[in-house]
N, C-alpha and C. Protein backbone atom coordinates (compact mmCIF):
# COMPACT_ATOMS: atom_id res chain seq x y z
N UNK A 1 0.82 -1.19 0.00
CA UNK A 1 0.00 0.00 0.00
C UNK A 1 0.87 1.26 0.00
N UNK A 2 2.12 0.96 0.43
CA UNK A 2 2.92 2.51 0.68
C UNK A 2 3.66 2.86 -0.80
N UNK A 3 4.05 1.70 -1.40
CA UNK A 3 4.08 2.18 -2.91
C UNK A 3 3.68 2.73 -3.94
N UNK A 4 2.02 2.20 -3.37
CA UNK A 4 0.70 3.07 -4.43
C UNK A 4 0.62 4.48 -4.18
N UNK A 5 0.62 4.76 -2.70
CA UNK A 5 0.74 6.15 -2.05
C UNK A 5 1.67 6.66 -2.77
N UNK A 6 3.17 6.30 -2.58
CA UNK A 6 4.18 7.32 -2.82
C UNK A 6 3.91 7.36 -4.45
N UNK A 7 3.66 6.05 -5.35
CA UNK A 7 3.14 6.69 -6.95
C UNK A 7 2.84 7.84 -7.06
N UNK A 8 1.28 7.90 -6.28
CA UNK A 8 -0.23 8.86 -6.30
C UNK A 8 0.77 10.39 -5.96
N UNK A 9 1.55 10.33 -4.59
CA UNK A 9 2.38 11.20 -4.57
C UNK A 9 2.85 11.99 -5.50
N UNK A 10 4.12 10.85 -5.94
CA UNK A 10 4.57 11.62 -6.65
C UNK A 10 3.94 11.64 -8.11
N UNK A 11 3.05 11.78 -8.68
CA UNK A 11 2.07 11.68 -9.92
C UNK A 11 1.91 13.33 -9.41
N UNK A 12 1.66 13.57 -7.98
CA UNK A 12 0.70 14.69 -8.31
C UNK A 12 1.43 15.92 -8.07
N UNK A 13 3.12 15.51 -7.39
CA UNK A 13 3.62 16.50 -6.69
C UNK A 13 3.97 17.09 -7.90
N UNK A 14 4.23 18.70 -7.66
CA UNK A 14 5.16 19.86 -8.66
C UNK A 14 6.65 19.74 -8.90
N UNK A 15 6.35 19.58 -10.14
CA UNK A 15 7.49 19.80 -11.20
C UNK A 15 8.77 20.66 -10.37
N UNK A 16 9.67 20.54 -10.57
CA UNK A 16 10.75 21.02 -9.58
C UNK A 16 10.91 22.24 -10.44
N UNK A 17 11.23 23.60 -9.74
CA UNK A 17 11.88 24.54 -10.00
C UNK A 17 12.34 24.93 -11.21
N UNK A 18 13.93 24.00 -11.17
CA UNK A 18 14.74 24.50 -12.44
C UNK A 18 15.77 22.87 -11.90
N UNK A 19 16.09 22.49 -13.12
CA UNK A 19 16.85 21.11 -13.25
C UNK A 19 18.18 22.02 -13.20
N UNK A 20 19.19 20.92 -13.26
CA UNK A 20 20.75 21.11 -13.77
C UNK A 20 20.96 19.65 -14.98
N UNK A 21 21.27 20.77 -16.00
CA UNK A 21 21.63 19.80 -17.45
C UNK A 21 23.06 20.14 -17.84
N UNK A 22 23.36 19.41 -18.97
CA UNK A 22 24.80 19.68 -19.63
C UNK A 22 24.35 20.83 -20.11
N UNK A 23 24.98 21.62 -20.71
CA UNK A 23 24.75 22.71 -22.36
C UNK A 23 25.26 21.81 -22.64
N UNK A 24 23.95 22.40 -23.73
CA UNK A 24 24.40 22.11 -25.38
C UNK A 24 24.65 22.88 -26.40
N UNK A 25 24.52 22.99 -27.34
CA UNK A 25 25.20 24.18 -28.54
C UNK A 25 23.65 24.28 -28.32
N UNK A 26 22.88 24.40 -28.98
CA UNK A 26 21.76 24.83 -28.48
C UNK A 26 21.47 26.24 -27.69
N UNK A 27 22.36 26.04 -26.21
CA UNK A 27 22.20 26.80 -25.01
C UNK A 27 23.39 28.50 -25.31
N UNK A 28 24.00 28.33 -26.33
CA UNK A 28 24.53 29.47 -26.33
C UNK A 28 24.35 30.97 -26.50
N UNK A 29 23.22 30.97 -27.28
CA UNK A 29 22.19 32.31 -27.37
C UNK A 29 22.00 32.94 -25.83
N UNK A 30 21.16 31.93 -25.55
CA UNK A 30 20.59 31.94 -23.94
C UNK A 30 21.63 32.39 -23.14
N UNK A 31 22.43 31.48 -23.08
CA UNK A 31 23.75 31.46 -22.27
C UNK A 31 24.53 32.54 -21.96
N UNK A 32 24.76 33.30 -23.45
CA UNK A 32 25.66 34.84 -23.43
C UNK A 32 24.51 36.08 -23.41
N UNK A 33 23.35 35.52 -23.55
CA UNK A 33 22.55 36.85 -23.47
C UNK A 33 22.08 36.77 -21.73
N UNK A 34 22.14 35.31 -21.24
CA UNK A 34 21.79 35.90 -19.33
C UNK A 34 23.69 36.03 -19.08
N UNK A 35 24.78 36.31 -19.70
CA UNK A 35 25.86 36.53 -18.95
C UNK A 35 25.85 37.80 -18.98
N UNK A 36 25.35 38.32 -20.36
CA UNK A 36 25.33 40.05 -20.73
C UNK A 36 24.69 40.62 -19.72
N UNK A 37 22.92 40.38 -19.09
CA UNK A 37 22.31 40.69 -18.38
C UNK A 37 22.87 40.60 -16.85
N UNK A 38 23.74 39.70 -16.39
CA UNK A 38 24.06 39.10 -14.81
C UNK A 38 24.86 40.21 -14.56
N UNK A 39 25.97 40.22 -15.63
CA UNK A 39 27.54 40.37 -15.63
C UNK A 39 27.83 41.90 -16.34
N UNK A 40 27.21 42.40 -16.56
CA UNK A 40 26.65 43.82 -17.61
C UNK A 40 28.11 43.75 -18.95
N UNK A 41 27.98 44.64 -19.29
CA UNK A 41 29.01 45.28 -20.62
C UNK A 41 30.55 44.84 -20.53
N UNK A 42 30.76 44.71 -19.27
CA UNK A 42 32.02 45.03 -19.17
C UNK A 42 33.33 43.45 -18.99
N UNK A 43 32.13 42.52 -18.82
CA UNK A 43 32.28 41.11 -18.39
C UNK A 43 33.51 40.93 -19.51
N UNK A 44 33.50 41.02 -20.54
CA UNK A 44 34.76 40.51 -21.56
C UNK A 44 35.53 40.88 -21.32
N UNK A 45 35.60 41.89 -20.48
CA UNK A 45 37.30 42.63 -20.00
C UNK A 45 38.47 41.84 -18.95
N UNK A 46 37.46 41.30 -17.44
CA UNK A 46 38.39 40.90 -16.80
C UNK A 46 39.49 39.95 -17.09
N UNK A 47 40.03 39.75 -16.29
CA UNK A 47 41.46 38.80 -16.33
C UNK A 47 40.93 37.07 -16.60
N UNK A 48 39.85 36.88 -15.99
CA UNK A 48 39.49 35.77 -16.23
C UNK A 48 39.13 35.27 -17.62
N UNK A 49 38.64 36.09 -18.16
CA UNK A 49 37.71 35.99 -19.53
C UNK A 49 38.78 36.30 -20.86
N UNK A 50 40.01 36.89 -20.45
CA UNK A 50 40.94 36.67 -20.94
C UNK A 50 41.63 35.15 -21.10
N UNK A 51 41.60 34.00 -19.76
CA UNK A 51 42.37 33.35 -19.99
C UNK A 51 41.00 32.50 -20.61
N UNK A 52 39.74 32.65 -21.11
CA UNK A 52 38.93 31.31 -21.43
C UNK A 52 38.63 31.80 -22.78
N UNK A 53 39.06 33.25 -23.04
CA UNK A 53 38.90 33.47 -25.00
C UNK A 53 39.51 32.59 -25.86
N UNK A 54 39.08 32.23 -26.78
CA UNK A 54 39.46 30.90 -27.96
C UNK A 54 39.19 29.94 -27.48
N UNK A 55 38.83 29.59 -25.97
CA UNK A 55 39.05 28.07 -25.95
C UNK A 55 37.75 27.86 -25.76
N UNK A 56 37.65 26.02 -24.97
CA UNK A 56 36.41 25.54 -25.34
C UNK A 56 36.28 25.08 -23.58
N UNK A 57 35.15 24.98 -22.96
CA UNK A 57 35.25 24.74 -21.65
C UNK A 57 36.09 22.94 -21.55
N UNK A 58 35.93 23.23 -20.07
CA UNK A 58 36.86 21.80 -20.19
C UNK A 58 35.81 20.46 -20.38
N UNK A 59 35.86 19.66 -20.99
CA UNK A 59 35.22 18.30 -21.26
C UNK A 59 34.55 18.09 -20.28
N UNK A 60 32.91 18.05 -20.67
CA UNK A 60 31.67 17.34 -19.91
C UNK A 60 31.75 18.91 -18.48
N UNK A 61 32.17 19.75 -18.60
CA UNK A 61 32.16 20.59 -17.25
C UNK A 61 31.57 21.74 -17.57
N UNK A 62 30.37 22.12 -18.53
CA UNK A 62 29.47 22.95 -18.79
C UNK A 62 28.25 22.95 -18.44
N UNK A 63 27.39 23.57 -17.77
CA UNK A 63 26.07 23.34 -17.15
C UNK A 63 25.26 24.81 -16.81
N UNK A 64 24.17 24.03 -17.44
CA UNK A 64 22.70 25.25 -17.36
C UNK A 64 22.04 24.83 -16.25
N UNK A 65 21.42 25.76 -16.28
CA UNK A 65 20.18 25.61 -15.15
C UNK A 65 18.76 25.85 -16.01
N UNK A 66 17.81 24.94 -15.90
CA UNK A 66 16.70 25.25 -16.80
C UNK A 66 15.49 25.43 -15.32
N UNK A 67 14.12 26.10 -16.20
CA UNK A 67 13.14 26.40 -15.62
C UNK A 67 12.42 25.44 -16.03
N UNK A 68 10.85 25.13 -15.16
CA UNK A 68 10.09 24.32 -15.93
C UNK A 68 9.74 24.40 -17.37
N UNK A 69 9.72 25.42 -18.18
CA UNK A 69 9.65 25.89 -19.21
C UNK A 69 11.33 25.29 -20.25
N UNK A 70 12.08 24.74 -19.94
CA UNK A 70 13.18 24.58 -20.73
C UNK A 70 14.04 25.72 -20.81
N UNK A 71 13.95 27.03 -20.41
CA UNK A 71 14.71 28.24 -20.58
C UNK A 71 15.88 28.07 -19.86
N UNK A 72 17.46 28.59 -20.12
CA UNK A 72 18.09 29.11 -19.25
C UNK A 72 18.60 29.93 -18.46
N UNK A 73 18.09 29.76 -16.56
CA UNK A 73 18.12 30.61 -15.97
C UNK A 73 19.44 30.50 -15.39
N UNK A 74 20.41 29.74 -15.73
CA UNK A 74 21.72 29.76 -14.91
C UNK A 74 22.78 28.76 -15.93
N UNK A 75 23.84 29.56 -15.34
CA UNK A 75 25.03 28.66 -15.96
C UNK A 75 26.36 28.91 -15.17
N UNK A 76 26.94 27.83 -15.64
CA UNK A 76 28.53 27.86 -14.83
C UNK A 76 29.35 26.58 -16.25
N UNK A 77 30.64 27.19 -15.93
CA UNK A 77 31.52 26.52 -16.77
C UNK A 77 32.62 26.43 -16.06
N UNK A 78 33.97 25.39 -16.81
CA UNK A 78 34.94 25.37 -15.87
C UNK A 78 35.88 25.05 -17.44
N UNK A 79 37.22 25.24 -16.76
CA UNK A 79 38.38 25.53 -18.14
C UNK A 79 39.28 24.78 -17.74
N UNK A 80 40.23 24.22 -18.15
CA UNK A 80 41.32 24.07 -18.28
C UNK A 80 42.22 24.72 -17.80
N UNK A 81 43.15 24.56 -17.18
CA UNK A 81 44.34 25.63 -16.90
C UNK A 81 45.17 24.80 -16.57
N UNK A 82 46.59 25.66 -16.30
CA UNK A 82 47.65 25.80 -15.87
C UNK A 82 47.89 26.49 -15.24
N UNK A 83 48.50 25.92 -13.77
CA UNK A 83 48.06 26.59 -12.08
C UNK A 83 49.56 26.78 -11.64
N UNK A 84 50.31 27.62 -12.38
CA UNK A 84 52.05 27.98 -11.81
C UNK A 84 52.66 26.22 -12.22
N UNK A 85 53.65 26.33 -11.74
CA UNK A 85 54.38 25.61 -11.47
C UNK A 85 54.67 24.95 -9.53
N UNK A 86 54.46 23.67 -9.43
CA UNK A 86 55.17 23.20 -8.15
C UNK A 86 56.55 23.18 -7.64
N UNK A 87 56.68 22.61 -6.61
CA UNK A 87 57.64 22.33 -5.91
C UNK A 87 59.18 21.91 -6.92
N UNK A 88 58.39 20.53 -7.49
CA UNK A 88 59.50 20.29 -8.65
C UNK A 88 59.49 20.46 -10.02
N UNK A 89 59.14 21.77 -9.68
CA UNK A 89 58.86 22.33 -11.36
C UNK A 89 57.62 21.94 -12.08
N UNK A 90 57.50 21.00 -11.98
CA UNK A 90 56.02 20.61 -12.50
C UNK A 90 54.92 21.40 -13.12
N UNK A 91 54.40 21.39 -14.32
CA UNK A 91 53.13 21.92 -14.18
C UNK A 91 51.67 21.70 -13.19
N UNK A 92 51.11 22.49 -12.37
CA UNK A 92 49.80 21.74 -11.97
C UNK A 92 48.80 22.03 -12.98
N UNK A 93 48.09 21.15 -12.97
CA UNK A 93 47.21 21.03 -13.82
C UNK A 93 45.71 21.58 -13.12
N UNK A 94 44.68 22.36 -13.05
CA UNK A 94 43.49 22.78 -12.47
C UNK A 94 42.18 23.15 -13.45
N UNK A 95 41.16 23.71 -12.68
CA UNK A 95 40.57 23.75 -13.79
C UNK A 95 40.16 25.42 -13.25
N UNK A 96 39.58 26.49 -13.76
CA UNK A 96 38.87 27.54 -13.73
C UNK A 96 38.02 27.96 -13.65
N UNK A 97 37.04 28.30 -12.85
CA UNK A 97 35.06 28.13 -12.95
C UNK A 97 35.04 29.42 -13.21
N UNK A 98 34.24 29.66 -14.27
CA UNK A 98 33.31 31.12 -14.50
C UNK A 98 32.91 31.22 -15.64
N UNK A 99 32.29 32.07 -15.85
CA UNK A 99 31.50 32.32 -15.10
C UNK A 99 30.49 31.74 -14.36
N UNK A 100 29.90 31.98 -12.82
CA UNK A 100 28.70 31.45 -12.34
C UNK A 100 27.36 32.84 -12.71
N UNK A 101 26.56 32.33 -13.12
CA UNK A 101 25.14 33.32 -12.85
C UNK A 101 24.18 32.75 -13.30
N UNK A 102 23.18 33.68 -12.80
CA UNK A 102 21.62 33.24 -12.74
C UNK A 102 20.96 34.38 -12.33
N UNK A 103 19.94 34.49 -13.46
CA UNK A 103 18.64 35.16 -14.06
C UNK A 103 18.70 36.02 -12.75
N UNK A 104 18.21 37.11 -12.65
CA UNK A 104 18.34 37.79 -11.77
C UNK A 104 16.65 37.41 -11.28
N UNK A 105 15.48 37.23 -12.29
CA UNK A 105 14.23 36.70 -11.48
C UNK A 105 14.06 35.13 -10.96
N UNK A 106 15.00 34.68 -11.06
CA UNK A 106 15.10 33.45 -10.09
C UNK A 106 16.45 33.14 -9.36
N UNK A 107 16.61 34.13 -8.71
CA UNK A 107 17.72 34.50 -7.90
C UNK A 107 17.12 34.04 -6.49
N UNK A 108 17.81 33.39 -5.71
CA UNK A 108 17.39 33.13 -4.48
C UNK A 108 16.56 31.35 -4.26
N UNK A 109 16.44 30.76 -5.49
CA UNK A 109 16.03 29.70 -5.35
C UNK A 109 17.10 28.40 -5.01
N UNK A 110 18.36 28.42 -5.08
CA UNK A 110 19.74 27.71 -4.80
C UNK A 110 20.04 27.76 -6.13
N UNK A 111 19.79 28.22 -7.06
CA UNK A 111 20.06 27.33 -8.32
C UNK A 111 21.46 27.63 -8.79
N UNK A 112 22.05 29.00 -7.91
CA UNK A 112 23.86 29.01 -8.25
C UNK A 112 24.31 27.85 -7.31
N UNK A 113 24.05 27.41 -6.18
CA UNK A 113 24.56 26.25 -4.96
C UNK A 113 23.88 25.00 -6.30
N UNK A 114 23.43 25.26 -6.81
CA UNK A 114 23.03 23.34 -7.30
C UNK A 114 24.01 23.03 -8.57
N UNK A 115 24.12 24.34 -9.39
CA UNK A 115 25.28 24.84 -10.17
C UNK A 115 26.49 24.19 -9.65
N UNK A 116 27.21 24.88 -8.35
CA UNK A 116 28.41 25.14 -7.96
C UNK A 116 28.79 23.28 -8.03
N UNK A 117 27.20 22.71 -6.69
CA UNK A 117 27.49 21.17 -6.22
C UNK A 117 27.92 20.22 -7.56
N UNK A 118 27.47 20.65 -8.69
CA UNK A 118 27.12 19.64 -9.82
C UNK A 118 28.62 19.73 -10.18
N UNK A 119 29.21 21.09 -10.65
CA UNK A 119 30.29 21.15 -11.19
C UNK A 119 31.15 20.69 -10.54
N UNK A 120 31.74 20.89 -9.21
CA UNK A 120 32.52 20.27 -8.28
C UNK A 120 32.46 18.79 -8.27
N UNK A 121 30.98 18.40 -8.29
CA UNK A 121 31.42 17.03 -8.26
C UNK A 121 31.60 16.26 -9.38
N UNK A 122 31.29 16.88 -10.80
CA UNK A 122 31.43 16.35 -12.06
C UNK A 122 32.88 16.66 -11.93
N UNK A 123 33.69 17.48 -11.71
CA UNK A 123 34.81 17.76 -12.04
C UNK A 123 35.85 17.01 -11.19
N UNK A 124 35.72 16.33 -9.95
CA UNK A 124 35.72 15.10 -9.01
C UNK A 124 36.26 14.14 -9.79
N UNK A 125 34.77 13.70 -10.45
CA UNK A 125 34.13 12.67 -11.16
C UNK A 125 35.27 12.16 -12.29
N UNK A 126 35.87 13.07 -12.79
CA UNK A 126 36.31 13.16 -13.90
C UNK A 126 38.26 13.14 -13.44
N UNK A 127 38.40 13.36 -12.17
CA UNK A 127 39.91 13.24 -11.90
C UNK A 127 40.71 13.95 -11.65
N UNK A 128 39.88 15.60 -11.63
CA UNK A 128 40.70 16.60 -11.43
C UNK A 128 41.12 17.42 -10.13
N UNK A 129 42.43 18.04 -10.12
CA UNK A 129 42.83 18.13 -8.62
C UNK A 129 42.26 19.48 -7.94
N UNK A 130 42.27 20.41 -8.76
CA UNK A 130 41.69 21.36 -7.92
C UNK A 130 40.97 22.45 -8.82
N UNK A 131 40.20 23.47 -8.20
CA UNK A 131 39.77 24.79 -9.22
C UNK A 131 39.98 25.59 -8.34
N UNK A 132 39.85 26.70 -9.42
CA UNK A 132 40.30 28.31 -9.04
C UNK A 132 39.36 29.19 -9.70
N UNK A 133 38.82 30.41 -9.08
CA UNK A 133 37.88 31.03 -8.97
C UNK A 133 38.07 32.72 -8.99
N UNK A 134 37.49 33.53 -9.33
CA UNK A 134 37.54 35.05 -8.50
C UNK A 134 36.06 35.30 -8.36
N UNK A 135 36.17 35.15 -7.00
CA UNK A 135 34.72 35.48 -6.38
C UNK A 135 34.23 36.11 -5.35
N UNK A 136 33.46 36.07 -4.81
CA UNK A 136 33.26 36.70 -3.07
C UNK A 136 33.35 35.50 -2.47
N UNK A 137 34.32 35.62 -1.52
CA UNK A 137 34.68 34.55 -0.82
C UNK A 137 33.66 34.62 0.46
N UNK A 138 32.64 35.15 0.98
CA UNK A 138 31.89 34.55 1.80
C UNK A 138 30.43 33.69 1.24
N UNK A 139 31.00 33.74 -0.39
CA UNK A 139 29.63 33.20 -1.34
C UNK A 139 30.36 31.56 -1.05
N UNK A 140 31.76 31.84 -1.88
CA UNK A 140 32.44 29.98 -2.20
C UNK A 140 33.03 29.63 -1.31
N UNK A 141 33.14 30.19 0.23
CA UNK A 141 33.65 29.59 1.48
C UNK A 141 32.90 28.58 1.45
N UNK A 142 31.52 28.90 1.26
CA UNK A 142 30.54 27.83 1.45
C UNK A 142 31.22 26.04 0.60
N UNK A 143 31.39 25.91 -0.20
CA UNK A 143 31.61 25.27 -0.97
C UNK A 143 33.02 24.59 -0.81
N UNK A 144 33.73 25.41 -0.17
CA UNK A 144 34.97 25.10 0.50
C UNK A 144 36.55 25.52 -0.87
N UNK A 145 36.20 27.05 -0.93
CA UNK A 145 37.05 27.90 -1.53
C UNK A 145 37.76 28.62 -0.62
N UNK A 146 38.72 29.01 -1.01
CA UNK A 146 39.62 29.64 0.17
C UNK A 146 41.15 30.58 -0.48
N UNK A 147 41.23 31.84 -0.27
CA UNK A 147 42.02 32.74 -0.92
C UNK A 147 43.83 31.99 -0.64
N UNK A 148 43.67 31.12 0.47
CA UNK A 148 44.90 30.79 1.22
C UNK A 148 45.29 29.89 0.11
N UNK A 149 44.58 28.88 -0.34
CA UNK A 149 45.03 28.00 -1.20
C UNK A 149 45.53 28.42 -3.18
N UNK A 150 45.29 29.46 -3.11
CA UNK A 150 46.01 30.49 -4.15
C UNK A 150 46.74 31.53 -4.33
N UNK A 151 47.81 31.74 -2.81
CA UNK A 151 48.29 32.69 -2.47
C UNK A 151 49.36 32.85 -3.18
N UNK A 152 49.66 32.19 -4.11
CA UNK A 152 51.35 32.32 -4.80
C UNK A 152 51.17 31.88 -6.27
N UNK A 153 49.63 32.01 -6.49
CA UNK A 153 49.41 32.17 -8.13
C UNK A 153 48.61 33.64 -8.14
N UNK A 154 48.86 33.67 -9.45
CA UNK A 154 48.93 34.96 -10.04
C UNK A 154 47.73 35.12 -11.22
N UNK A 155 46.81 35.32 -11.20
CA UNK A 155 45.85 36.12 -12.77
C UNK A 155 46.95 36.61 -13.64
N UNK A 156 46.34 36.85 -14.97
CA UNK A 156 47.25 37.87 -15.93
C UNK A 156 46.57 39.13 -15.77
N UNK A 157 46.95 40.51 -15.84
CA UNK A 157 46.19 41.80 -15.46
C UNK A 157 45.92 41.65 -14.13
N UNK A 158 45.40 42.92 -14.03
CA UNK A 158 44.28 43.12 -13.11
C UNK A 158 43.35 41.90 -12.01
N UNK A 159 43.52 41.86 -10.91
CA UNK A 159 42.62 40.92 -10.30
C UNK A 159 42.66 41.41 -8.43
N UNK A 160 41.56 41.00 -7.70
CA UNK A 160 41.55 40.77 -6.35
C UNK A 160 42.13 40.43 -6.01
N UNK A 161 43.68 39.98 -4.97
CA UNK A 161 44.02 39.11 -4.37
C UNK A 161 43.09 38.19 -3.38
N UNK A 162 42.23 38.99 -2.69
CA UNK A 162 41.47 38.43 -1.78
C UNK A 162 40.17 37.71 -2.29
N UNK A 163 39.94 37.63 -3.97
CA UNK A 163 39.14 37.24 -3.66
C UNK A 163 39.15 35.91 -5.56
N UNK A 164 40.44 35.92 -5.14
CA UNK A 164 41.29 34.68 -5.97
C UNK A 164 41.03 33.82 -5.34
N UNK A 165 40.34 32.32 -5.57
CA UNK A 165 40.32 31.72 -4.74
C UNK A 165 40.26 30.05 -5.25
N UNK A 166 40.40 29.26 -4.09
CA UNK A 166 41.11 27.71 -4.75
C UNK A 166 40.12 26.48 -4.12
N UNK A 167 39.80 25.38 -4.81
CA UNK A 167 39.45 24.40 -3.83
C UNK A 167 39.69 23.02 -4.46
N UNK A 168 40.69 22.50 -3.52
CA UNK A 168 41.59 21.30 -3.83
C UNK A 168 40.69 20.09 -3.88
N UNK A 169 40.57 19.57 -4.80
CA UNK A 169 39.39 18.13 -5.10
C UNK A 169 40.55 16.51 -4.22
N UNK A 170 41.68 17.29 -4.70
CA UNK A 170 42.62 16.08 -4.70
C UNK A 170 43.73 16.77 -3.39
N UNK A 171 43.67 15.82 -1.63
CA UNK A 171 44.63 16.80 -1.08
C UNK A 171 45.99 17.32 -1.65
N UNK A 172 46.34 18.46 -1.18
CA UNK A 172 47.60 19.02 -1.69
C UNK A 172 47.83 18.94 -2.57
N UNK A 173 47.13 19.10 -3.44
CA UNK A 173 47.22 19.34 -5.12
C UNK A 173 47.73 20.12 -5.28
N UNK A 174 47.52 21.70 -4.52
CA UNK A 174 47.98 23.14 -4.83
C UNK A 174 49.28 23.30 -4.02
N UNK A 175 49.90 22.70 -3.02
CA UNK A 175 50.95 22.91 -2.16
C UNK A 175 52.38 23.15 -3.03
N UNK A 176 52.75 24.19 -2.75
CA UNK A 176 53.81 24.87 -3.23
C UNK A 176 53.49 25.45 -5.00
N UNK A 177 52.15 25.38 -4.92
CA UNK A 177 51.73 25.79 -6.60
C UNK A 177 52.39 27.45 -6.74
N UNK A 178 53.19 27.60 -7.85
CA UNK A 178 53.45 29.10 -7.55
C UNK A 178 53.54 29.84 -9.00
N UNK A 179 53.07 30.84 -9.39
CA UNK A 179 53.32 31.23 -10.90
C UNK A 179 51.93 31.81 -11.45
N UNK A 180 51.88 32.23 -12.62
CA UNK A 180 51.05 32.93 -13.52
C UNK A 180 49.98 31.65 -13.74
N UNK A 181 48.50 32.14 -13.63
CA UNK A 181 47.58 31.14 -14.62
C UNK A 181 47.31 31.11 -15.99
N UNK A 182 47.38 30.45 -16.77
CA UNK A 182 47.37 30.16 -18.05
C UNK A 182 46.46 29.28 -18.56
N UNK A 183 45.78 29.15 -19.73
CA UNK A 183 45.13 28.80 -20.35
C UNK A 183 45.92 27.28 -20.99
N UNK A 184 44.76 26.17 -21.01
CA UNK A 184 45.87 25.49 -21.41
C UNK A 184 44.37 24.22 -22.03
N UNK A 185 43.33 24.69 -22.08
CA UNK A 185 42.43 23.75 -22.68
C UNK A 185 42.70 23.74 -24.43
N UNK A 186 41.20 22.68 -24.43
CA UNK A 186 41.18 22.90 -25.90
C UNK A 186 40.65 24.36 -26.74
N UNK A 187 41.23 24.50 -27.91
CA UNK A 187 41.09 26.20 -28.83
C UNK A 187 39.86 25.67 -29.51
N UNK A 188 39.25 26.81 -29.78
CA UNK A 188 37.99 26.93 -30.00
C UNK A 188 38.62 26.99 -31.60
N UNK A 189 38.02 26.06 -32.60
CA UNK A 189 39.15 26.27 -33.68
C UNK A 189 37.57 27.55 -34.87
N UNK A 190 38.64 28.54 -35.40
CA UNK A 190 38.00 28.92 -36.76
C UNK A 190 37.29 28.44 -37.85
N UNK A 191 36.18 29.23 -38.02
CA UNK A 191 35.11 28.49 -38.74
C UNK A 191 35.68 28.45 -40.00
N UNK A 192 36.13 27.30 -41.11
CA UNK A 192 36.62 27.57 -42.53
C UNK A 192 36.36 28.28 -43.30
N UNK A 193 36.08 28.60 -44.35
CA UNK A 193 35.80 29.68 -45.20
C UNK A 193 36.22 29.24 -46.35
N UNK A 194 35.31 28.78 -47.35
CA UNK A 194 35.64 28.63 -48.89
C UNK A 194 35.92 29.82 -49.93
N UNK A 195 36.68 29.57 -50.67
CA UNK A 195 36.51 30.68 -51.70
C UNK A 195 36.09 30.12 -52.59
N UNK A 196 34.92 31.27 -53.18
CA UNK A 196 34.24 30.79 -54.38
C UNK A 196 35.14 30.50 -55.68
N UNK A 197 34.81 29.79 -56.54
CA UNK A 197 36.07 29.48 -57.62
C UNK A 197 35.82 30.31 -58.62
């Protein structure tokens, strides 16, 4: 009898909110027209958006947020990088999240926290040691970001120190990480172009 119940239940309960999906090519219209709106005019300028021009986010680590309607009210991406150099020279390898945002009329429902959880743990999922961020750190403390764990890497340009920030998937991934961040995913390659004969 408690099976039929929870059916009847859930048959009748409401449609959830807003899901978390991959993007798809599809989602890119959507995508740069709520970054234009979140992030205003000026979003192509920072240091970050410098190191993710040409390239392509990092494999399987792109994600919308949809409404019951299929629209997108949120997105987050994560990149590829190159996180200084270690101890023994080494490259570390990390990844980059940003942008995070969401629709400013469904702001307040978690849907940047369901964002943040998905990506972190897809990016887990997948083997990678740590990400790096510029954010308000009393937003991604939550999440377990922290300015300490990026104290001896560097943005290109312009950036916050305080609010550069790191969270190690894999322990001590970042220990003794020190140097410039760099871009180091796949290039977004040029569309061909025939000439007529």
């Amino acid at each position: 009898m408690a099976a039929v119940l929870d059916s009847v239940r859930a048959f009748f309960a409401p449609a959830p909110a807003f899901v978390i999906d991959v993007e798809t090519p599809a989602d890119v219209v959507a995508r740069e027209a709520l970054l234009d709106r979140a992030m205003g005019a000026d979003r192509r300028k920072k240091s970050s958006e410098k190191i993710r021009r040409g390239r392509l986010p990092a494999e399987g680590l792109a994600f919308v947020a949809r409404d019951r309607d299929g629209h997108v009210v949120g997105t987050v991406r994560l990149w590829n990088v190159e996180a200084g150099v270690g101890r023994g020279g080494t490259v570390i390898e990390a990844l980059l999240l940003g942008p995070l945002a969401v629709d400013a009329a469904h702001e307040g429902k978690g849907i940047g926290s369901a964002l943040m959880r998905a990506a972190i743990l897809e990016a887990k999922n997948r083997g990678h040691g740590a990400i790096l961020l510029v954010g308000d750190a009393p937003y991604y403390e939550r999440f377990g970001f922290f300015a300490s764990k990026a104290q001896h890497l560097v943005m290109p340009g312009p950036f916050a120190r305080d609010r550069f920030l790191a969270l190690e998937l894999k322990e001590d991934w970042l220990d003794g990480a020190a140097g410039m961040i760099v871009a180091s995913g796949r290039k977004l390659s040029a569309p061909a172009y025939r000439r007529a004969a």
